[in-house]
Structures are given as C-alpha cells and as structure tokens.
Protein backbone atom coordinates (compact mmCIF):
# COMPACT_ATOMS: atom_id res chain seq x y z
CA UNK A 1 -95.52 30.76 251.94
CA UNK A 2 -98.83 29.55 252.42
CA UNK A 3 -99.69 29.57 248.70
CA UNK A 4 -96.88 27.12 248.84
CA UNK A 5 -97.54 25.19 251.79
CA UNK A 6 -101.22 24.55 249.74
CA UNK A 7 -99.64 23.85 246.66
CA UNK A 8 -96.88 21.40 248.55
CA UNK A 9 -99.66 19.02 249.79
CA UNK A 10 -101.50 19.21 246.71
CA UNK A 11 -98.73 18.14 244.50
CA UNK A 12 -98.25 15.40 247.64
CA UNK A 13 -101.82 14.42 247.06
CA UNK A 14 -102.09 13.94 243.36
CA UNK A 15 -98.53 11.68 243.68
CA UNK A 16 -99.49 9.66 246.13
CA UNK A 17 -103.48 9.11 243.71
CA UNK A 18 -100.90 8.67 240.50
CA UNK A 19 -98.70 6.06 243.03
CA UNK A 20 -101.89 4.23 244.03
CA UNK A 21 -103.62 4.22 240.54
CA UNK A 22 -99.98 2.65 239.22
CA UNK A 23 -99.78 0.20 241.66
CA UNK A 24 -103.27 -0.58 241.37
CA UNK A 25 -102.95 -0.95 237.45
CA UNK A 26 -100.20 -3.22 238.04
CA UNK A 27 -102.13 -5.52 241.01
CA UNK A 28 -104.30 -5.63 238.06
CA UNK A 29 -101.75 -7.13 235.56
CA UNK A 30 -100.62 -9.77 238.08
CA UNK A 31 -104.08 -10.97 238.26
CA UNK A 32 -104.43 -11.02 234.77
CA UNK A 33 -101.73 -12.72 234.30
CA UNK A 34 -102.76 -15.32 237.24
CA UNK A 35 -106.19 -15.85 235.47
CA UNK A 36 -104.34 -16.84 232.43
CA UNK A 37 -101.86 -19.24 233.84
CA UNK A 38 -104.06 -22.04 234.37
CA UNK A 39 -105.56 -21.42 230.94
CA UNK A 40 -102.25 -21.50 229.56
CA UNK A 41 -101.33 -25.19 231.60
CA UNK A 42 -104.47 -26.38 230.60
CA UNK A 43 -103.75 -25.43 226.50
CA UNK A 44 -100.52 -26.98 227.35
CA UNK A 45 -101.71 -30.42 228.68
CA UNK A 46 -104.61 -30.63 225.69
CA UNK A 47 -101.76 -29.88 223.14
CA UNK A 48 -98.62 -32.06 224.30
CA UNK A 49 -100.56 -35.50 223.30
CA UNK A 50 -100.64 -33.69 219.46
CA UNK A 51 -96.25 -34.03 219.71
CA UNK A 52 -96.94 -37.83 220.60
CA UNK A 53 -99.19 -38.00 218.40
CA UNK A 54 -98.47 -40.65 215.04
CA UNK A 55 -101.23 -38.65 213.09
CA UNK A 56 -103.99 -40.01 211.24
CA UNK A 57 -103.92 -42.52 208.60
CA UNK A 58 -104.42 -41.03 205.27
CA UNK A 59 -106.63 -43.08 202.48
CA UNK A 60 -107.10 -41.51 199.27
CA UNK A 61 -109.59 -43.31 197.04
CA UNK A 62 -108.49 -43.23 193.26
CA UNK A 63 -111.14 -45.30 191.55
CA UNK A 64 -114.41 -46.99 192.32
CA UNK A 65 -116.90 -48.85 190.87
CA UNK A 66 -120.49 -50.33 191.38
CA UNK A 67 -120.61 -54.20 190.39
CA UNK A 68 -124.11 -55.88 189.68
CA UNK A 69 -124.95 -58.65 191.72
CA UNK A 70 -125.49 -62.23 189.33
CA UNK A 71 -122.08 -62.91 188.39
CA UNK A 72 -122.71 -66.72 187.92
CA UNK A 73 -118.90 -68.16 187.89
CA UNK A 74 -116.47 -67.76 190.86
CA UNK A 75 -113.70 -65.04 190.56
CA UNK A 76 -110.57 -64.53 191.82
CA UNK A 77 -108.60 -61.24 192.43
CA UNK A 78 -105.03 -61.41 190.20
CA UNK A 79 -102.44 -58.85 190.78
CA UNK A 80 -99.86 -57.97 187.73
CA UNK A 81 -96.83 -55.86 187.54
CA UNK A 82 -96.92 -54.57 183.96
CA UNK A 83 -93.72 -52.96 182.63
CA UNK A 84 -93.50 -51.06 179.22
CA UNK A 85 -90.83 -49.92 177.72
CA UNK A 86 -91.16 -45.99 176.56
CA UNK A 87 -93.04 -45.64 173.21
CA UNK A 88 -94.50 -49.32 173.11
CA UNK A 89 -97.94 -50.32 174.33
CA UNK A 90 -100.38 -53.25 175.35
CA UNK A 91 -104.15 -53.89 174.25
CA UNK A 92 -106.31 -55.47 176.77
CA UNK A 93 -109.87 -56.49 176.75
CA UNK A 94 -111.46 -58.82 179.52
CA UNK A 95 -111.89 -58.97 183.71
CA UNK A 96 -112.74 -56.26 185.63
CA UNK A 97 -109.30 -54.03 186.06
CA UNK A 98 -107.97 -51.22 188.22
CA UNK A 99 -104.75 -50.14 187.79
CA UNK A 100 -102.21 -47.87 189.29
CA UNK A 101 -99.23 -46.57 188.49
CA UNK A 102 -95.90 -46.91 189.97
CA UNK A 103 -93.52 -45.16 188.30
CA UNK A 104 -93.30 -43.96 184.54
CA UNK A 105 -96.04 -42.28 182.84
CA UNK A 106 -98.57 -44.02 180.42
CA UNK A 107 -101.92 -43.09 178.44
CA UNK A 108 -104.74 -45.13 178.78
CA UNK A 109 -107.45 -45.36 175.85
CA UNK A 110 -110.43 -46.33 176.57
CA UNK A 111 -113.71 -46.11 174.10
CA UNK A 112 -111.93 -43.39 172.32
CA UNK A 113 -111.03 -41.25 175.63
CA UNK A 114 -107.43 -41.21 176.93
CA UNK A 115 -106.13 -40.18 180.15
CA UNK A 116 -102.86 -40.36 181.44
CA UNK A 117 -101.58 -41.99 184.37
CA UNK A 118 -98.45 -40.43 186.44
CA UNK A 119 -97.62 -41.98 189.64
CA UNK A 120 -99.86 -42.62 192.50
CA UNK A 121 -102.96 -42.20 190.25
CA UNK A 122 -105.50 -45.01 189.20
CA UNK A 123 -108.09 -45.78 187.03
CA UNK A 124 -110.81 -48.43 186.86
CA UNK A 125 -111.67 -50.05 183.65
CA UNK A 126 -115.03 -52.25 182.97
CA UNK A 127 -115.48 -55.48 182.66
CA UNK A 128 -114.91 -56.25 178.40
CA UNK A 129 -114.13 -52.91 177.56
CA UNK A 130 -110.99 -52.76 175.45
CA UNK A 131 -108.15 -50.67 176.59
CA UNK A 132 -104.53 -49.41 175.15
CA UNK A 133 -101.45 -48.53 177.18
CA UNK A 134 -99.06 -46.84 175.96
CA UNK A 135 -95.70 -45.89 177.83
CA UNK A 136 -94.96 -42.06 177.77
CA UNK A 137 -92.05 -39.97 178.02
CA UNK A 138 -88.15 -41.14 178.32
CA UNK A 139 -88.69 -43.61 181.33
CA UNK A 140 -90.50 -47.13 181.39
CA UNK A 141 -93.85 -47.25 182.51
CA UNK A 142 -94.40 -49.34 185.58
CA UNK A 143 -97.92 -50.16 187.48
CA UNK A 144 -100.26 -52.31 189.20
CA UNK A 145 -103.07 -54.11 187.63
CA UNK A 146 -105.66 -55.81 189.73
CA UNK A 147 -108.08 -58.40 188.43
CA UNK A 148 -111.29 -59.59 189.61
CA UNK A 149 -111.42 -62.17 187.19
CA UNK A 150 -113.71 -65.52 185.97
CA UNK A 151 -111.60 -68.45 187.79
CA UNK A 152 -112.46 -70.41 184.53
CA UNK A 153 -110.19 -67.50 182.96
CA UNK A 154 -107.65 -67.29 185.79
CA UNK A 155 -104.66 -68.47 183.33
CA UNK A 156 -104.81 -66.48 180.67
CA UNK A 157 -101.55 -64.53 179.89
CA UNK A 158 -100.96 -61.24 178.54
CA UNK A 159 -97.77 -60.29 176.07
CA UNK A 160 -95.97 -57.34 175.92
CA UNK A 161 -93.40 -56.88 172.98
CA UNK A 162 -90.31 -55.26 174.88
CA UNK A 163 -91.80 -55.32 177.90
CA UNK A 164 -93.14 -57.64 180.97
CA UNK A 165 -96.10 -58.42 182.18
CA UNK A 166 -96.19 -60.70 186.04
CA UNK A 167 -98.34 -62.44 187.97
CA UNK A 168 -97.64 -61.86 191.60
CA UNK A 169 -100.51 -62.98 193.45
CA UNK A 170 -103.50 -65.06 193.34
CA UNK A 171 -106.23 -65.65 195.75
CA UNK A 172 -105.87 -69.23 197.09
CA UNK A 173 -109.94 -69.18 196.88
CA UNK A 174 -112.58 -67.32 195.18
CA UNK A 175 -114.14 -64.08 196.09
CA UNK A 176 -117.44 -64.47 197.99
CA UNK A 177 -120.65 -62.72 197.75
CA UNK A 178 -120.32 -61.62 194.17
CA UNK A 179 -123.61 -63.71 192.77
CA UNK A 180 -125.74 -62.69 195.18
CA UNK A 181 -125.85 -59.08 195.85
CA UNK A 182 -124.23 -56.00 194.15
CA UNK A 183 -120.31 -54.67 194.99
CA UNK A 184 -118.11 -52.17 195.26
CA UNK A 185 -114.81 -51.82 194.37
CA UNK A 186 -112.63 -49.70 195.25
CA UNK A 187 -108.48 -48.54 194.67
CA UNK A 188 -106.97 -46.72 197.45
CA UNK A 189 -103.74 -45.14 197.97
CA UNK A 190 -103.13 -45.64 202.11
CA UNK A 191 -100.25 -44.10 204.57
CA UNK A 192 -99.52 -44.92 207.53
CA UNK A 193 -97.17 -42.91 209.29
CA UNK A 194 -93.96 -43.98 211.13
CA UNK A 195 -94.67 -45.58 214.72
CA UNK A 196 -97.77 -46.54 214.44
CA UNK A 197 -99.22 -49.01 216.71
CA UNK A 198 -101.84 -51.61 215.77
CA UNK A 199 -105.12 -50.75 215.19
CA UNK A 200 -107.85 -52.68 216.58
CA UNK A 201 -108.20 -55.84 215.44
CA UNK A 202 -111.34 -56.16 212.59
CA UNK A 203 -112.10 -58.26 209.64
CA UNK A 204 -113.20 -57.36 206.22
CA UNK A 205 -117.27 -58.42 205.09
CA UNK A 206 -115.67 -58.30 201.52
CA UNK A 207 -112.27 -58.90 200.29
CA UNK A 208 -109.23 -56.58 200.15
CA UNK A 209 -105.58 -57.31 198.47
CA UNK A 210 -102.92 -54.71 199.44
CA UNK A 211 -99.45 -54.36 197.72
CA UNK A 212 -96.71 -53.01 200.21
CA UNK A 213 -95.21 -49.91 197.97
CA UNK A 214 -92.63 -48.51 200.06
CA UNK A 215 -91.85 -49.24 204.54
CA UNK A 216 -92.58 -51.69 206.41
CA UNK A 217 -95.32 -52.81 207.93
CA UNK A 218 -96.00 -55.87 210.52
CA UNK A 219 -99.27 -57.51 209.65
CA UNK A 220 -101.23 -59.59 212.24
CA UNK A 221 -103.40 -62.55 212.17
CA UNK A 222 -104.23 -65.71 213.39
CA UNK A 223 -101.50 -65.32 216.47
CA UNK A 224 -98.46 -64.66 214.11
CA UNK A 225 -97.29 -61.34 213.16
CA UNK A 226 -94.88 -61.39 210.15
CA UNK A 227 -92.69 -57.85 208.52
CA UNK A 228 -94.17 -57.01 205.56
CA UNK A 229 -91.05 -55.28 203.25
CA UNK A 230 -91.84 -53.60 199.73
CA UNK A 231 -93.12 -55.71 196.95
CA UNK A 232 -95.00 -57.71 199.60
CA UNK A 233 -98.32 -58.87 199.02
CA UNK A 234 -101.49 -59.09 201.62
CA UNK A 235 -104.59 -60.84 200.94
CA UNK A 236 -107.41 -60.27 203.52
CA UNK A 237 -110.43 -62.59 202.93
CA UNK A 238 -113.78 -61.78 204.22
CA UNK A 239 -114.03 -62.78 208.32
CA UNK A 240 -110.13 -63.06 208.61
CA UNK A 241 -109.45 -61.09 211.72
CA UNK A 242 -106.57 -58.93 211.38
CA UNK A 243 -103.99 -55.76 212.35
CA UNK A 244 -102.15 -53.68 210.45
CA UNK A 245 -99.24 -51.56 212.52
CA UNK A 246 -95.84 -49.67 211.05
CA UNK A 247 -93.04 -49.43 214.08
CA UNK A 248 -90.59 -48.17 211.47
CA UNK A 249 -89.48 -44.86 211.24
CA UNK A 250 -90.48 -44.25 207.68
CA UNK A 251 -94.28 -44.25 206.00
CA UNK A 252 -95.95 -47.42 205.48
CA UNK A 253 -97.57 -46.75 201.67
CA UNK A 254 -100.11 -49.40 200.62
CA UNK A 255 -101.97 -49.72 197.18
CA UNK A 256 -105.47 -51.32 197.92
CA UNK A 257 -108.05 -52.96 196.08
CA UNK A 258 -111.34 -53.98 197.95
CA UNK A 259 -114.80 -55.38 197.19
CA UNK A 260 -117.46 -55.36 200.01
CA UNK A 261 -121.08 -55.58 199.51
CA UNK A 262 -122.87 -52.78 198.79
CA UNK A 263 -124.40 -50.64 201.77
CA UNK A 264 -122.09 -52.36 204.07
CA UNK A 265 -118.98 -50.79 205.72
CA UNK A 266 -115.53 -52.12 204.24
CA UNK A 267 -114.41 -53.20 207.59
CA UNK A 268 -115.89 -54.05 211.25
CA UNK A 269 -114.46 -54.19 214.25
CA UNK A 270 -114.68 -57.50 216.04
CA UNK A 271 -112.67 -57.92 219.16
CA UNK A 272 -114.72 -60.47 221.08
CA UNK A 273 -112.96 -62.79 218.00
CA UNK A 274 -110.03 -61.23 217.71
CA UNK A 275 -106.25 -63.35 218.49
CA UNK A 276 -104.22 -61.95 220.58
CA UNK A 277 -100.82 -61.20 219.35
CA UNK A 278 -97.87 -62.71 220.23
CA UNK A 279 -95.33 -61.16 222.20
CA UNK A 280 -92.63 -59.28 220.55
C-alpha cells in the first residue's frame, strides 16, 4: 500500500510537470502568435497601396542613334504610314528614318544586311543610306516611318506600286538645336496602364512626336486637355509644358520618336511653369 501511495503522488507529480510544461508551451504559442500580429498588419498596410496601385509605365527603347551636331538647314520631323501589299516592296534613300512596324511582317535591306521587322519592333536607318522593304508572308505589311528631314526636302513623295504610302503629320516648325550640338534619337515603344493619373507636368529640351497605337489617352497643355483616340498624333516641341494621363480602362500604347541634345535628360520637370488643368 505504501509502494502505492509513493507511486500515486509520483504519477500526480509528473502530470501535473507534463500539465504545466503544455500549458506553458502553449502561453508560448499565443505570444508568438501576438509578436507576429503587428508584423502581419504592418505587411498588410505596406502591401494594400500595391492593389491600388496603376503600375509603372513601361518604355522599351527599339532604336537609337547618335546625330552630329552641324546640320546647316532646318529639319522637320514627318510621320508616314507605309502600307505594302504581300510580296511587293519600296526602295528608299534620303532623311534620317526610324521605322516601326504595325502589323504585317517585312524585311528590311540595308548595305547588303536584312532584318525583319514583326510587330512592335523598330529599326533606325542613316541618313542617305539606301534601304528595301519588302512585305512578307500572306498579310500586308503596315508601319510607321518617322523623318527628321531637310525642310528644303519636306515635299518629296514616295511611290509604292500596289501599295500606299501617307503623310500624317508635319511639324508646324523646325526642330531646334540640331546645328549646334550633337543628338540623339531615339524610338520607343511606351504603355501606360489603365487609370492612370497625370504625371507631373514637364517639358521636353528636345523634340518628341508620339503616334497613339491603341487606348486613349487625355493629353494636357496650355490649360486644355483634349482625348487622344488611336491614329492620333502628338507633337511635343522643346519648352512646351505638358501631361500625359490614361483614365480608360484599357492600355494607353504610344510609338515615340525623340531628339534631345546629347548629355541632357529627354524630359525635365518644371512645375513652377506648369498650367494648371482645367476642371473635368
């Protein structure tokens, strides 16, 4: 009996150590799991902006270019919308040129080397150096083709047999700075996603002429904000102060083509000058 009196408050003993070491564990969880609760609210509040978030604006550069400066005669930027039928082709020799393509497929030969073209891709090609296109595949071949052209030159046409070849823009005035110092030019492929508010407003310290490829965009300046639809063309002269924004619910997609001075940044932000827009 004693033997099992002894053994009785053992056994007692040892439960009520496993009892305390259980609850003790699971004081210890609660705590843990305190501690991490305001790490978890804090994760929380840095991630919910991300949901709001429009995302960032994505530029992909397709071509550029170094200019030397002494250009003597005043250019202009031209924008054509060359069409080619499949199998047919256009020679070209003359301004400075990038081009990007639309839709279609075409192969560009230039000084014996040809590259092909598919959509959203670009090319630059120098000033004088001749170049073929030639449509490929079943569809027609349709792209951009941006000029920084000689205003003396400004009116010369280009034929395609079969196909189309149009002038859709002009700047109004010539591009600055090209005489005195060198330039770079650029072709970009931009996106801006949907419900995105204006940025800040800036101005360009060289020249930039966007083509509206799909959305739409509302473009500010000078107090007026107009809606930009596909097809639409933008011309933003050096100083102009200016926003870009896209409210729609679908991707703004811009083709680009900018010259700014070399070892200067394309754009600068200037909101002591900036116009306030007007209300919507």
């Amino acid at each position: 009996m004693e033997t099992h009196r002894i053994h009785t408050k053992e056994g007692s003993g040892v439960a009520v150590m496993r009892l305390a070491l259980v609850l003790l564990w699971l004081w210890s969880l609660s705590g843990c799991e305190r501690g991490r609760e305001p790490q978890q609210e804090g994760a929380k509040q840095q991630t919910e902006p991300a949901v709001t978030d429009v995302g960032p604006i994505t530029r992909v550069e397709l071509a550029s270019a170094t200019i030397p400066a002494g250009r003597e005669k005043p250019h202009l930027f031209k924008l054509l919308r060359v069409s080619l039928p499949p199998g047919k082709t256009m020679s070209y020799a003359g301004a400075e040129r990038l081009v990007f393509q639309i839709s279609g497929s075409q192969a560009v030969t230039i000084e014996g080397q040809t590259a092909t073209l598919k959509p959203d891709q670009g090319i630059r090609i120098e000033t004088g150096l001749p170049a073929e296109f030639s449509a490929q595949g079943e569809e027609p071949s349709l792209s951009l083709h941006y000029l920084l052209v000689p205003e003396p030159q400004a009116d010369r046409t280009i034929e395609v047999e079969g196909g189309d070849v149009a002038e859709i823009y002009r700047t109004p005035e010539p591009v600055t700075n090209l005489a005195e110092q060198p330039q770079v030019l650029t072709l970009t492929h931009l996106s801006m996603p949907s419900s995105t508010p204006a940025n800040a407003p800036h101005f360009r310290t060289g020249a930039a002429l966007y083509y509206v490829l799909s959305g739409t965009g509302q473009f500010t300046s000078q107090g007026t904000t107009e809606a930009k639809q596909p097809g639409s063309v933008v011309y933003e002269p050096s100083g102009m102060t200016h926003q870009w924004a896209n409210p729609g619910h679908q991707p703004l997609v811009l083709v680009v083509a900018n010259v700014t001075p070399e070892g200067k940044p394309a754009i600068q932000f200037d909101t002591a000058q900036a116009e306030p827009a007007p209300a919507q």
